[in-house]
PDB file of N, CA and C in Angstrom:
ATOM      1  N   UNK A   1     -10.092   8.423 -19.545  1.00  0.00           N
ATOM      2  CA  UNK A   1      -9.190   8.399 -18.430  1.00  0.00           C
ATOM      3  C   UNK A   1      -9.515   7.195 -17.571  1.00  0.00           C
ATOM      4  N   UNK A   2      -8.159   6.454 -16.873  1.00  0.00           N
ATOM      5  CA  UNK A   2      -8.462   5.765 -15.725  1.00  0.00           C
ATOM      6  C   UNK A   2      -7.406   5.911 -15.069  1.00  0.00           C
ATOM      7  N   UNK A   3      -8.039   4.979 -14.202  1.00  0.00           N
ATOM      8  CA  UNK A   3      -6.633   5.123 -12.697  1.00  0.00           C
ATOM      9  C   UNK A   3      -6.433   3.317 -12.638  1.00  0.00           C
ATOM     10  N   UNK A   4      -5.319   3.636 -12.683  1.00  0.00           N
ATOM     11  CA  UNK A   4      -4.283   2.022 -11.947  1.00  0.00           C
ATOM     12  C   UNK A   4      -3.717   1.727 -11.210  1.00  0.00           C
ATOM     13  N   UNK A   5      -3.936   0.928 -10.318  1.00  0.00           N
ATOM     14  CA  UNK A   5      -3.124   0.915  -8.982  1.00  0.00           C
ATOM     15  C   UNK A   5      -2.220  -0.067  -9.397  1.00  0.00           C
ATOM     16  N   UNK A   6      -1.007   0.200  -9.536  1.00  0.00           N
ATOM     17  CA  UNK A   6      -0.207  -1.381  -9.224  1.00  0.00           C
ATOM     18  C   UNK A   6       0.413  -1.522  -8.225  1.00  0.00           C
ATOM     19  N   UNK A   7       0.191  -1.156  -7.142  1.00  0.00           N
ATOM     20  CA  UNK A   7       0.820  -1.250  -5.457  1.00  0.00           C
ATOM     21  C   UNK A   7       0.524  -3.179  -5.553  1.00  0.00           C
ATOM     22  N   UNK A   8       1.777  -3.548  -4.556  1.00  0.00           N
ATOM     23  CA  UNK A   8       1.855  -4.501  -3.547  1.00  0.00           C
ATOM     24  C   UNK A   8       0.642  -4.519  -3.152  1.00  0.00           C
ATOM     25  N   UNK A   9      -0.598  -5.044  -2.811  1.00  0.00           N
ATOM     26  CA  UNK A   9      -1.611  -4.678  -2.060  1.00  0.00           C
ATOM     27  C   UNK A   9      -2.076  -5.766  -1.209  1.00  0.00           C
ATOM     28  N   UNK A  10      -0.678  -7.162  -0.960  1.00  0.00           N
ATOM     29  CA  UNK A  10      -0.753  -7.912   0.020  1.00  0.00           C
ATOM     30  C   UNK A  10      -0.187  -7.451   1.269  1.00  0.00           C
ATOM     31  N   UNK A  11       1.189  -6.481   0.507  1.00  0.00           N
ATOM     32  CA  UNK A  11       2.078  -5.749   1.634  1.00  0.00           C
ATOM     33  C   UNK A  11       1.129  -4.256   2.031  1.00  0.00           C
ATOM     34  N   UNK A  12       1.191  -3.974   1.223  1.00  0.00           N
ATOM     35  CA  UNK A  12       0.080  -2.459   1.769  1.00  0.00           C
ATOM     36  C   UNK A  12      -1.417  -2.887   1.219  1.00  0.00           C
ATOM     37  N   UNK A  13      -2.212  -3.527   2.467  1.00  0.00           N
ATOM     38  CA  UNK A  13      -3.585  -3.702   2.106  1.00  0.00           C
ATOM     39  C   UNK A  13      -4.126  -2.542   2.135  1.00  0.00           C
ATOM     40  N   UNK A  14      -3.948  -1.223   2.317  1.00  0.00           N
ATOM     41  CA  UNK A  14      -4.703   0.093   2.315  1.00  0.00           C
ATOM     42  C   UNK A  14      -4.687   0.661   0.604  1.00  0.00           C
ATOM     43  N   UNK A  15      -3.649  -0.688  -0.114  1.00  0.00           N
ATOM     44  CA  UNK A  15      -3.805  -0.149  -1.417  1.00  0.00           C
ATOM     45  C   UNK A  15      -4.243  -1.204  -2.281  1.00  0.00           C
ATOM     46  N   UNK A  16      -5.277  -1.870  -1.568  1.00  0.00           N
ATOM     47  CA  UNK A  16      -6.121  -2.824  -2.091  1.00  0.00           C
ATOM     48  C   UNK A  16      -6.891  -2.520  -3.214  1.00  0.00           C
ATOM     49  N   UNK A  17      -7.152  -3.426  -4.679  1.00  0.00           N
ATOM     50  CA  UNK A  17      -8.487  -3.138  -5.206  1.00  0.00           C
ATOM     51  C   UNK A  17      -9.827  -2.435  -4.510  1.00  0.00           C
ATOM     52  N   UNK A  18     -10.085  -3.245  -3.529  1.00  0.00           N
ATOM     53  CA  UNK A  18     -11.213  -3.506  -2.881  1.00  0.00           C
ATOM     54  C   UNK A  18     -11.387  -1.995  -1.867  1.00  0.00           C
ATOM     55  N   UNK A  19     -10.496  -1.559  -1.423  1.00  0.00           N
ATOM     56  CA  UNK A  19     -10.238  -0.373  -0.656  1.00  0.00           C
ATOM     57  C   UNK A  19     -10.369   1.083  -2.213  1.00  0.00           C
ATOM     58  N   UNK A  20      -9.227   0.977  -3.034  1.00  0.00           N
ATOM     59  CA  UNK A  20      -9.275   1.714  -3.588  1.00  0.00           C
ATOM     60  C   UNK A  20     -10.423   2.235  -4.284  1.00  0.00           C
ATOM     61  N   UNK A  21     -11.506   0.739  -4.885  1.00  0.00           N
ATOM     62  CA  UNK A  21     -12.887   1.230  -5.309  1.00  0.00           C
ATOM     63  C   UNK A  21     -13.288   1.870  -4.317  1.00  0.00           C
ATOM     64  N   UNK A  22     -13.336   1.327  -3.049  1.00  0.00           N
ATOM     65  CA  UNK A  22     -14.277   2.751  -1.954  1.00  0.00           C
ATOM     66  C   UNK A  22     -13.752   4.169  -2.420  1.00  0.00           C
ATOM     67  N   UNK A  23     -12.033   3.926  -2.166  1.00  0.00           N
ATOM     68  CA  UNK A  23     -12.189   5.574  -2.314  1.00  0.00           C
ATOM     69  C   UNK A  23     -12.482   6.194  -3.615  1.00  0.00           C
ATOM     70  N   UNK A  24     -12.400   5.531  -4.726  1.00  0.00           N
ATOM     71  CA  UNK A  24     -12.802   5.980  -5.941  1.00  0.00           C
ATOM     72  C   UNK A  24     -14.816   6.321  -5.617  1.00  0.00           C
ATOM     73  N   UNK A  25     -15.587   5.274  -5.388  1.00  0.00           N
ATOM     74  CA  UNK A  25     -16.884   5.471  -5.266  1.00  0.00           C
ATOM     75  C   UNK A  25     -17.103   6.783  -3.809  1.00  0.00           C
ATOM     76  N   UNK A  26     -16.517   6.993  -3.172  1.00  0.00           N
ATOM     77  CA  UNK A  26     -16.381   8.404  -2.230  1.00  0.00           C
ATOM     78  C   UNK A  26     -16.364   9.639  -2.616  1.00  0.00           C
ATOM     79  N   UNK A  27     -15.139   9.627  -3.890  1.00  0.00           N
ATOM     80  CA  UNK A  27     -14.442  10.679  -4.302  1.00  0.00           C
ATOM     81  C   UNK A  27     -15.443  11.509  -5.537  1.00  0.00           C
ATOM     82  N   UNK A  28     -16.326  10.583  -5.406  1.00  0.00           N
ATOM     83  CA  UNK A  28     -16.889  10.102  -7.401  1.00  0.00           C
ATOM     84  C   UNK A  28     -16.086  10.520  -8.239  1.00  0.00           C
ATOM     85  N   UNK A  29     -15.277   9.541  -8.554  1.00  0.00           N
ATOM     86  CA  UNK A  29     -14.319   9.654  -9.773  1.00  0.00           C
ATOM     87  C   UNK A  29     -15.075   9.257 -10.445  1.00  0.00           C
ATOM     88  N   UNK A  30     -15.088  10.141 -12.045  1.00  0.00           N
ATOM     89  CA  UNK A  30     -15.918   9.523 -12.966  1.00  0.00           C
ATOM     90  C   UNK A  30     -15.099   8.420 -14.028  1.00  0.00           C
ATOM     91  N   UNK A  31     -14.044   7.930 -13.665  1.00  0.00           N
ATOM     92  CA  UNK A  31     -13.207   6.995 -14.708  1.00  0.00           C
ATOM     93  C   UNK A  31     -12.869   6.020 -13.901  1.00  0.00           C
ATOM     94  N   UNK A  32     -13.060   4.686 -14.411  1.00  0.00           N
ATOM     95  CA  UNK A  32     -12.349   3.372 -13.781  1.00  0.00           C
ATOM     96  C   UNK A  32     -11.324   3.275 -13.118  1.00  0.00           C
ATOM     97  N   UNK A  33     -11.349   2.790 -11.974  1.00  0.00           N
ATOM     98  CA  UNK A  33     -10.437   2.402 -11.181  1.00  0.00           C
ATOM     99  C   UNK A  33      -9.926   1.316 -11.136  1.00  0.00           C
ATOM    100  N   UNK A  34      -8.745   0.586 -11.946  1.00  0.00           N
ATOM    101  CA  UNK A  34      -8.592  -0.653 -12.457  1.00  0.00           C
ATOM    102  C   UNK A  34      -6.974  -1.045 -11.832  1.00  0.00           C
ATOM    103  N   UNK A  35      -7.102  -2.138 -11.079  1.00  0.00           N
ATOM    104  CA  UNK A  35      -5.766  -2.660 -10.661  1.00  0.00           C
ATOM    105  C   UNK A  35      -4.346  -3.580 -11.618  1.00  0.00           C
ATOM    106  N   UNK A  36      -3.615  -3.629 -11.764  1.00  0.00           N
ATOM    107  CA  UNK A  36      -2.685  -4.062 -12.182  1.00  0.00           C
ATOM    108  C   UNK A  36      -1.842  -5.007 -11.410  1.00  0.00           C
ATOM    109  N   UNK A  37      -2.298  -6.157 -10.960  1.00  0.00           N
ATOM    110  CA  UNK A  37      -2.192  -7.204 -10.244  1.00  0.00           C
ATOM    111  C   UNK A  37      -0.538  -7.915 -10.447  1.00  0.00           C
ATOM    112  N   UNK A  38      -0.586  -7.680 -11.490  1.00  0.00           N
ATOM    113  CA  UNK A  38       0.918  -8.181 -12.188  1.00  0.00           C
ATOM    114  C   UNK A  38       2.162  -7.042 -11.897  1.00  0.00           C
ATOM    115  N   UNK A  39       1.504  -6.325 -12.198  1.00  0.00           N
ATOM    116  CA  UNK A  39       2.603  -5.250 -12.226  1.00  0.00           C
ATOM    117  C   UNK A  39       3.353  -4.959 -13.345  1.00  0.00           C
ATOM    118  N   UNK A  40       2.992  -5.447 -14.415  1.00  0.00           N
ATOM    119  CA  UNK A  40       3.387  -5.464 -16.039  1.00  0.00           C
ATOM    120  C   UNK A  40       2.899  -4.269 -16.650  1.00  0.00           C
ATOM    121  N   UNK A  41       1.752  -3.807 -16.349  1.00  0.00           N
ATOM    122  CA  UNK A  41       1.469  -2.310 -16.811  1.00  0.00           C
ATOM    123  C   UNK A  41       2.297  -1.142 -16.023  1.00  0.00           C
ATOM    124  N   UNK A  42       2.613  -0.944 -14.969  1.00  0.00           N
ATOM    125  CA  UNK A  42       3.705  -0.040 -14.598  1.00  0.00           C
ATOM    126  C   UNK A  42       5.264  -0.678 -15.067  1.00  0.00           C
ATOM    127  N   UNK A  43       5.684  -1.524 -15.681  1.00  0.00           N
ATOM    128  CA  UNK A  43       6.819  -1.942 -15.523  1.00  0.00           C
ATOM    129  C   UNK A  43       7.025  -1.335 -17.085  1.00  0.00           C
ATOM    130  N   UNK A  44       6.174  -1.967 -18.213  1.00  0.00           N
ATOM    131  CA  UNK A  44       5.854  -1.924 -19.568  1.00  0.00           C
ATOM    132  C   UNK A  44       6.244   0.037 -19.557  1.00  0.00           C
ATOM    133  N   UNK A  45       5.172   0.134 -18.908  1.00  0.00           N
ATOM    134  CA  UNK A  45       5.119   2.153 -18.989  1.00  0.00           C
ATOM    135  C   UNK A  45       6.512   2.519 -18.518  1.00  0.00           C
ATOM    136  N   UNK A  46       7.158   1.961 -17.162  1.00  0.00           N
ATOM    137  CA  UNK A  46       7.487   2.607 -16.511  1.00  0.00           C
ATOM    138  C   UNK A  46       7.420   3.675 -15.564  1.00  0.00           C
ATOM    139  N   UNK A  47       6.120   3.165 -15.156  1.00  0.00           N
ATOM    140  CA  UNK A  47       5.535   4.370 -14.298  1.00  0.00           C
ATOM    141  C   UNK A  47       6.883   3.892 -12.688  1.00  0.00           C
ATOM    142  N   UNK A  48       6.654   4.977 -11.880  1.00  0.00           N
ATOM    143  CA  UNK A  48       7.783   5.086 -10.569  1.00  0.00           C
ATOM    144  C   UNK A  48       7.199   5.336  -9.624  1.00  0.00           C
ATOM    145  N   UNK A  49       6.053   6.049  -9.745  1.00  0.00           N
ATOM    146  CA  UNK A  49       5.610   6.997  -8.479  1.00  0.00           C
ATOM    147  C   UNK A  49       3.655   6.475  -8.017  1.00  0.00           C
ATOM    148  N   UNK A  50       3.564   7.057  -7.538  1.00  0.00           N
ATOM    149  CA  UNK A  50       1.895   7.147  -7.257  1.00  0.00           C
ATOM    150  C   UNK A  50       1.991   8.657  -7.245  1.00  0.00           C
ATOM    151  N   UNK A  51       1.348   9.700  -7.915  1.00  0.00           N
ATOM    152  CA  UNK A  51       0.207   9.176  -9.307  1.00  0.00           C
ATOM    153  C   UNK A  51       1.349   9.282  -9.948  1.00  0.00           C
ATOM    154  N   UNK A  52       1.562   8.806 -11.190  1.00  0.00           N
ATOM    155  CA  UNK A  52       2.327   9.406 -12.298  1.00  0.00           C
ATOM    156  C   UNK A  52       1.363   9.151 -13.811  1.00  0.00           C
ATOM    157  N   UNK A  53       1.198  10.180 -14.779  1.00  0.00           N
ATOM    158  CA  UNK A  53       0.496  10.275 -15.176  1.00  0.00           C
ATOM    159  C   UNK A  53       0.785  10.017 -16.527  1.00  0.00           C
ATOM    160  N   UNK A  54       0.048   9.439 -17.012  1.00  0.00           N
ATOM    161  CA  UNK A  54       0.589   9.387 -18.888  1.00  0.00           C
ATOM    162  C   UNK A  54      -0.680   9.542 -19.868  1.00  0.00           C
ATOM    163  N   UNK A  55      -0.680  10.471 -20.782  1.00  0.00           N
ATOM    164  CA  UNK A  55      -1.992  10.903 -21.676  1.00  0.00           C
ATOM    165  C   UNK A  55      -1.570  10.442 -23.363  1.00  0.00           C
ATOM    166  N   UNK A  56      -2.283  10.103 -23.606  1.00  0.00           N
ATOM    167  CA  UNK A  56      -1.979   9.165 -25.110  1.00  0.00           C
ATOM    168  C   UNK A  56      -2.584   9.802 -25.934  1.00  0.00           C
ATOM    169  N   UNK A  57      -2.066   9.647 -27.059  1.00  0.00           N
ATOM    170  CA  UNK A  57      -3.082   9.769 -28.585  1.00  0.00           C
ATOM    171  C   UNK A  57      -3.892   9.258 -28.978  1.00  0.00           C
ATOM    172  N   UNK A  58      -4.449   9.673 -29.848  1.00  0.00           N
ATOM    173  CA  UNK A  58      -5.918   9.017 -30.670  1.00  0.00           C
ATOM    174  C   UNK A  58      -5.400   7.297 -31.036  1.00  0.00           C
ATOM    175  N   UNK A  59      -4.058   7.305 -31.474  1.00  0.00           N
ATOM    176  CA  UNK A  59      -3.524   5.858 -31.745  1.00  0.00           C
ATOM    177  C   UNK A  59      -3.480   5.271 -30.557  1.00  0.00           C
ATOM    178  N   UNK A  60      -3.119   5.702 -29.834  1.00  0.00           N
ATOM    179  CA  UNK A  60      -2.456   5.179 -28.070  1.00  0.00           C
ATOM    180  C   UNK A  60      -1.124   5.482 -28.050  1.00  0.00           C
ATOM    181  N   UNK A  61      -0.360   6.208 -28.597  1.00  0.00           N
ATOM    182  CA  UNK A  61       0.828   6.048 -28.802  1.00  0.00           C
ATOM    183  C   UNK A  61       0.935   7.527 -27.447  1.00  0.00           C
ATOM    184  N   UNK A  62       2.428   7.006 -26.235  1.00  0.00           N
ATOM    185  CA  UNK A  62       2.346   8.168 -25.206  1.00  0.00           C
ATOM    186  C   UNK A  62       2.816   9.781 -25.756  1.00  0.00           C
ATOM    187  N   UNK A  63       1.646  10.060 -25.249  1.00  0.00           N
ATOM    188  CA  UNK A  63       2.445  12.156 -25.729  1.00  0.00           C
ATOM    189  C   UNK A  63       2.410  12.850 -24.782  1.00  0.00           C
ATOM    190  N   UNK A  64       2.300  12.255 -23.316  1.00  0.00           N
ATOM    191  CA  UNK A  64       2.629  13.141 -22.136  1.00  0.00           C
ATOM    192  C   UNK A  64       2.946  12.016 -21.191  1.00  0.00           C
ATOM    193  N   UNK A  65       3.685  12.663 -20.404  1.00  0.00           N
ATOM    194  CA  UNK A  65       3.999  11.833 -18.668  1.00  0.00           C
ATOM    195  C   UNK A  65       4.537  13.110 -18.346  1.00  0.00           C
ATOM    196  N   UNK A  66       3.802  13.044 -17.163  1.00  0.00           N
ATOM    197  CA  UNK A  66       4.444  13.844 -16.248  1.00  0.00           C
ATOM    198  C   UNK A  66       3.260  14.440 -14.656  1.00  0.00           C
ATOM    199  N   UNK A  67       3.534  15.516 -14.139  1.00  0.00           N
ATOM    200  CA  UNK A  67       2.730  15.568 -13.250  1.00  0.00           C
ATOM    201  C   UNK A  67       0.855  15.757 -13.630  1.00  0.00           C
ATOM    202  N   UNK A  68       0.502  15.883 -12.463  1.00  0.00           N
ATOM    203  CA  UNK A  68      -0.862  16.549 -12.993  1.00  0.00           C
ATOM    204  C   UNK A  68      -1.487  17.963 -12.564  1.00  0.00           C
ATOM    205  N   UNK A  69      -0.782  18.845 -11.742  1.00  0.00           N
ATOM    206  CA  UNK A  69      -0.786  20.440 -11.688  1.00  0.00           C
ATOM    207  C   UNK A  69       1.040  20.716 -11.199  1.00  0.00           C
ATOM    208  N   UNK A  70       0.589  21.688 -10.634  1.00  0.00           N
ATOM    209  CA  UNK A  70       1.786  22.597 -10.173  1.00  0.00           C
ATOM    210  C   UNK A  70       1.872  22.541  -8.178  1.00  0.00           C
ATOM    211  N   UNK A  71       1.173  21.964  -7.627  1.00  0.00           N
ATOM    212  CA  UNK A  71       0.002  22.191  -6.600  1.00  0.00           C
ATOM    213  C   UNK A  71       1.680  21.818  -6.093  1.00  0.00           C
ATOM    214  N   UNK A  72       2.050  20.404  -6.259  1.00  0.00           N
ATOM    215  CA  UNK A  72       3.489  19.623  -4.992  1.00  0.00           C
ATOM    216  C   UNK A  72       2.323  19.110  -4.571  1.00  0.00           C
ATOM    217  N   UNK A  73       2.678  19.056  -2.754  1.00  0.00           N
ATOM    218  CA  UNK A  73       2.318  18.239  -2.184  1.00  0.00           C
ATOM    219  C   UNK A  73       0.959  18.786  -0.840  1.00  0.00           C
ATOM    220  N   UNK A  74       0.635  19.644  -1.379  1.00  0.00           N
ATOM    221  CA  UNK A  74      -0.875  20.371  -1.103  1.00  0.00           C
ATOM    222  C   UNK A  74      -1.195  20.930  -1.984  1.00  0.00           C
ATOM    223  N   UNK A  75      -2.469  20.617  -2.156  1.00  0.00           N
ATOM    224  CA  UNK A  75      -3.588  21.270  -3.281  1.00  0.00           C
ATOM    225  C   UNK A  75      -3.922  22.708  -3.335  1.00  0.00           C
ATOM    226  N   UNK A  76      -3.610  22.938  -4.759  1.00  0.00           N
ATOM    227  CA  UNK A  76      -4.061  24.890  -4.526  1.00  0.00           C
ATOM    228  C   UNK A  76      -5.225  24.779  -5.412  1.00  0.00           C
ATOM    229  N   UNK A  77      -5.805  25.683  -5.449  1.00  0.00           N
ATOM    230  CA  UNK A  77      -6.884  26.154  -6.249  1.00  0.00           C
ATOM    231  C   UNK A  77      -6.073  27.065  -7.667  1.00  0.00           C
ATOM    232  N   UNK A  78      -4.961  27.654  -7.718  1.00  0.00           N
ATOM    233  CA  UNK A  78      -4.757  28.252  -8.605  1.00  0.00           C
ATOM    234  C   UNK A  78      -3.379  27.619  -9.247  1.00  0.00           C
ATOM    235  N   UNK A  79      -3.094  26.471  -9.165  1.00  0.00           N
ATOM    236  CA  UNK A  79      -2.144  25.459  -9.993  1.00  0.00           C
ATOM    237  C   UNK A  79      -2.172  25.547 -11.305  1.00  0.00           C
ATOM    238  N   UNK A  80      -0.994  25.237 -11.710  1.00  0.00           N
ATOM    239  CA  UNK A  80      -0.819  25.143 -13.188  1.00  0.00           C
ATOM    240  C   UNK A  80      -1.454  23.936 -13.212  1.00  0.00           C
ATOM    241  N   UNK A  81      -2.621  23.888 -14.185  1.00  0.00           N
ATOM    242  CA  UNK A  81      -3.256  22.146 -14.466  1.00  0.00           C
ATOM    243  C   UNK A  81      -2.514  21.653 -15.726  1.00  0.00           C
ATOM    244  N   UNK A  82      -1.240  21.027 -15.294  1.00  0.00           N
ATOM    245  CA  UNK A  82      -0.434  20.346 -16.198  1.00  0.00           C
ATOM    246  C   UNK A  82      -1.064  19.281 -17.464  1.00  0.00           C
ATOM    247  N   UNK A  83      -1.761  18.187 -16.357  1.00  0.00           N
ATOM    248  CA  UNK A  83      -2.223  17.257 -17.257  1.00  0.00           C
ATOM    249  C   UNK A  83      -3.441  17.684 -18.177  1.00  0.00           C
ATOM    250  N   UNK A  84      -4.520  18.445 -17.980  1.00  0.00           N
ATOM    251  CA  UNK A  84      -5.307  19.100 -18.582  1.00  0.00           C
ATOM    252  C   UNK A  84      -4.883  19.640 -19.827  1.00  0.00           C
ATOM    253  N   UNK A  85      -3.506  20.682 -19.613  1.00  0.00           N
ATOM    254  CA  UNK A  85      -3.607  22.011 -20.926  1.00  0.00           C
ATOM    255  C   UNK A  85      -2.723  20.770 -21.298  1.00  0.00           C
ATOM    256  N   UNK A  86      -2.074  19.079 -20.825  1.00  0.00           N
ATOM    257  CA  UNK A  86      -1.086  18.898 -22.549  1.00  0.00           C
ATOM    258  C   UNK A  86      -1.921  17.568 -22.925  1.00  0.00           C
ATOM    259  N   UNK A  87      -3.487  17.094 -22.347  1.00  0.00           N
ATOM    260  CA  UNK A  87      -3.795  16.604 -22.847  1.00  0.00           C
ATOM    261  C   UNK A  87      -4.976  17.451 -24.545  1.00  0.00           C
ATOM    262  N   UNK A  88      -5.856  18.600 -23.608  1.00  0.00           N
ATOM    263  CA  UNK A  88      -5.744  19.562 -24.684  1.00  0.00           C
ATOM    264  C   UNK A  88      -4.964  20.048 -25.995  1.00  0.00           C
ATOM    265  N   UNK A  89      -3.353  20.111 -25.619  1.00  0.00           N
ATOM    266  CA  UNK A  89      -2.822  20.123 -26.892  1.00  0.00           C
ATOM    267  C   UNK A  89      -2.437  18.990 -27.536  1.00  0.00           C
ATOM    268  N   UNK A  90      -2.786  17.809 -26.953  1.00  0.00           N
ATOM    269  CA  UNK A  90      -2.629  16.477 -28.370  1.00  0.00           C
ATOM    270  C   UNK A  90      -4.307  16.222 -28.512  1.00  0.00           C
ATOM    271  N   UNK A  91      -4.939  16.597 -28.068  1.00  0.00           N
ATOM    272  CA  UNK A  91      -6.437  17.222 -28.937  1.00  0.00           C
ATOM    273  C   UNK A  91      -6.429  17.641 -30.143  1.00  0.00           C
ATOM    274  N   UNK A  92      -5.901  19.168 -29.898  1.00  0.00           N
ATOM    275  CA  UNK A  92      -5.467  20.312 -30.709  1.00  0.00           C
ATOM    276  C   UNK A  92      -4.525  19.602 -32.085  1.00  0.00           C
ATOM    277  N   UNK A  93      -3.248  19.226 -31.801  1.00  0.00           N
ATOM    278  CA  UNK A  93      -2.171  19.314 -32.062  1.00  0.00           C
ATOM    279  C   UNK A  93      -1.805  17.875 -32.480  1.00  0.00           C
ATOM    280  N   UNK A  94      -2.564  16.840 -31.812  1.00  0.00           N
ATOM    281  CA  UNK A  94      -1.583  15.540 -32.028  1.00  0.00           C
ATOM    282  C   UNK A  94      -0.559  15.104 -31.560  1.00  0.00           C
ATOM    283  N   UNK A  95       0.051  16.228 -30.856  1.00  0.00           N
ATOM    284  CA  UNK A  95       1.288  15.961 -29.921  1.00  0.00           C
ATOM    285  C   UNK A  95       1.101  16.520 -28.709  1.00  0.00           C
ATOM    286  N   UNK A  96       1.928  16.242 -27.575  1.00  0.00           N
ATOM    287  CA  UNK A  96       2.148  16.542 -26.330  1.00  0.00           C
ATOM    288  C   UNK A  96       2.944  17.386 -26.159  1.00  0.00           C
ATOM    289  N   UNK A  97       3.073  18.233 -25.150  1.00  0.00           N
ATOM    290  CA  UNK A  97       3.860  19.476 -25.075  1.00  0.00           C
ATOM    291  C   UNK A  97       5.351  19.382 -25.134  1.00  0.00           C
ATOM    292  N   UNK A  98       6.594  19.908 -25.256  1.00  0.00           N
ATOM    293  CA  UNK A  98       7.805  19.756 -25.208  1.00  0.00           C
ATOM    294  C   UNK A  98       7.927  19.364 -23.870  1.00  0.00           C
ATOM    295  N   UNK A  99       7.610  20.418 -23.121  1.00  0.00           N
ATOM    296  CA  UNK A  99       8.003  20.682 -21.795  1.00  0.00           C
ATOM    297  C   UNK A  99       7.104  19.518 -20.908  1.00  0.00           C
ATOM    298  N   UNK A 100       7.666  18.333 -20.248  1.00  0.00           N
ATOM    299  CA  UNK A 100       6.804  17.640 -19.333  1.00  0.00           C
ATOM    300  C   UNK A 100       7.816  17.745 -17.932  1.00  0.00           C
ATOM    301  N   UNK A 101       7.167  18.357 -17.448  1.00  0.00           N
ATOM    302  CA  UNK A 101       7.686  18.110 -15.351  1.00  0.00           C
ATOM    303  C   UNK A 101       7.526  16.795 -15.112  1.00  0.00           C
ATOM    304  N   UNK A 102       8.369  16.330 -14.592  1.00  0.00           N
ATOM    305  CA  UNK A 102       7.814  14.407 -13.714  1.00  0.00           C
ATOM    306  C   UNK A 102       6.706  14.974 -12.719  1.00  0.00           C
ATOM    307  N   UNK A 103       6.383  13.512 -12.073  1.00  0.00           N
ATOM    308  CA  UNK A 103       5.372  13.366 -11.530  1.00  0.00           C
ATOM    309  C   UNK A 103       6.328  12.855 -10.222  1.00  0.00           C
ATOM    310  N   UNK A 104       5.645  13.479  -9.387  1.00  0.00           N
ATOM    311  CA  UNK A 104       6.467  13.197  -8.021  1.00  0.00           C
ATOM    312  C   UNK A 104       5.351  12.898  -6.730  1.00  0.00           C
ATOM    313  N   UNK A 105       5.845  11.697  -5.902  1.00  0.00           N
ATOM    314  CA  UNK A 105       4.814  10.807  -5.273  1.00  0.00           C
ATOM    315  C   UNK A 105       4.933   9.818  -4.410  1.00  0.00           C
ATOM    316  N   UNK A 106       4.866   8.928  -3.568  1.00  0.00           N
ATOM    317  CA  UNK A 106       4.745   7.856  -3.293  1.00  0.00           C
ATOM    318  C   UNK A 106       5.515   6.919  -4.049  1.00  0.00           C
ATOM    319  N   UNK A 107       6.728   6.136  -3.702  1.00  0.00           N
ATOM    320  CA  UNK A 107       7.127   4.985  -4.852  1.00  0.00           C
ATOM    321  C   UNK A 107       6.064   3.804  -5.218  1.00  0.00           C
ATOM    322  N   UNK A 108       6.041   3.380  -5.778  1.00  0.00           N
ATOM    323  CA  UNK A 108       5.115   2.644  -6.492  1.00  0.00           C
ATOM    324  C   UNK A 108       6.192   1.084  -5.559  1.00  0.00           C
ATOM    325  N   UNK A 109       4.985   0.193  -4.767  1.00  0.00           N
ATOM    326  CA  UNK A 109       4.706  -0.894  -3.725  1.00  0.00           C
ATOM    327  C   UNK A 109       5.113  -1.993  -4.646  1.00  0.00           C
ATOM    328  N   UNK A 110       6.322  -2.124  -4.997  1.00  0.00           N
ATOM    329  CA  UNK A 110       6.728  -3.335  -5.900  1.00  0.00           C
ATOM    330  C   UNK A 110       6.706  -4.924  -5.308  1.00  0.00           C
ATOM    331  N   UNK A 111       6.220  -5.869  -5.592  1.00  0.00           N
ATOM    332  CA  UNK A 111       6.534  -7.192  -5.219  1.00  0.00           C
ATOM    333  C   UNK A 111       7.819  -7.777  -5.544  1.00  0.00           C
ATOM    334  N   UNK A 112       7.573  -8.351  -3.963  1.00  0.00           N
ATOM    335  CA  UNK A 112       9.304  -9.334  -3.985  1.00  0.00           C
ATOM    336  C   UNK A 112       8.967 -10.411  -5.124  1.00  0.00           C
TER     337      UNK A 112
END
């Protein structure tokens, strides 16, 4: 797993590399926190939102997008953990679940 920021982060400096490692080293995320300066990796994916999530195969090929619980927009303790049980079933299975919910969020800080 990692995380990518591709925010604007001249227009929103709070979504700086340099900011975001803090909050990654705060949070202890245990996976890289890696920026997308170009903006070619959200464009390529098509990612839309902050977070939006995509879980791949053993090839790399995508077998999920979509949210990462059931929570919205406060955290529960008893959420459906979306991204978990359909990265589990392309474990299992090789494929990603039928059923993917979007990921809903923040628009993603595009450059002029």
């Amino acid at each position: 797993m990692a995380l990518i920021n591709s925010n604007d982060a001249i227009a929103y400096p709070d979504d700086s590399y340099e900011n975001m490692q803090r909050v990654s080293k705060e949070n202890n995320y245990p996976f890289p926190y890696l920026y997308d300066e170009t903006q070619e990796v959200a464009k390529q994916w098509g990612a839309v939102c902050t977070p939006d999530f995509f879980g791949f195969d053993k090839e790399l090929t995508l077998q999920y997008r979509g949210r990462l619980d059931s929570s919205g927009k406060e955290a529960r303790s008893d959420a459906r953990r979306d991204l978990i049980i359909a990265m589990q079933e392309i474990l299992d299975t090789g494929k990603g679940p039928s059923e993917q919910i979007p990921s809903m969020g923040c628009s993603i800080k595009w450059k002029q």
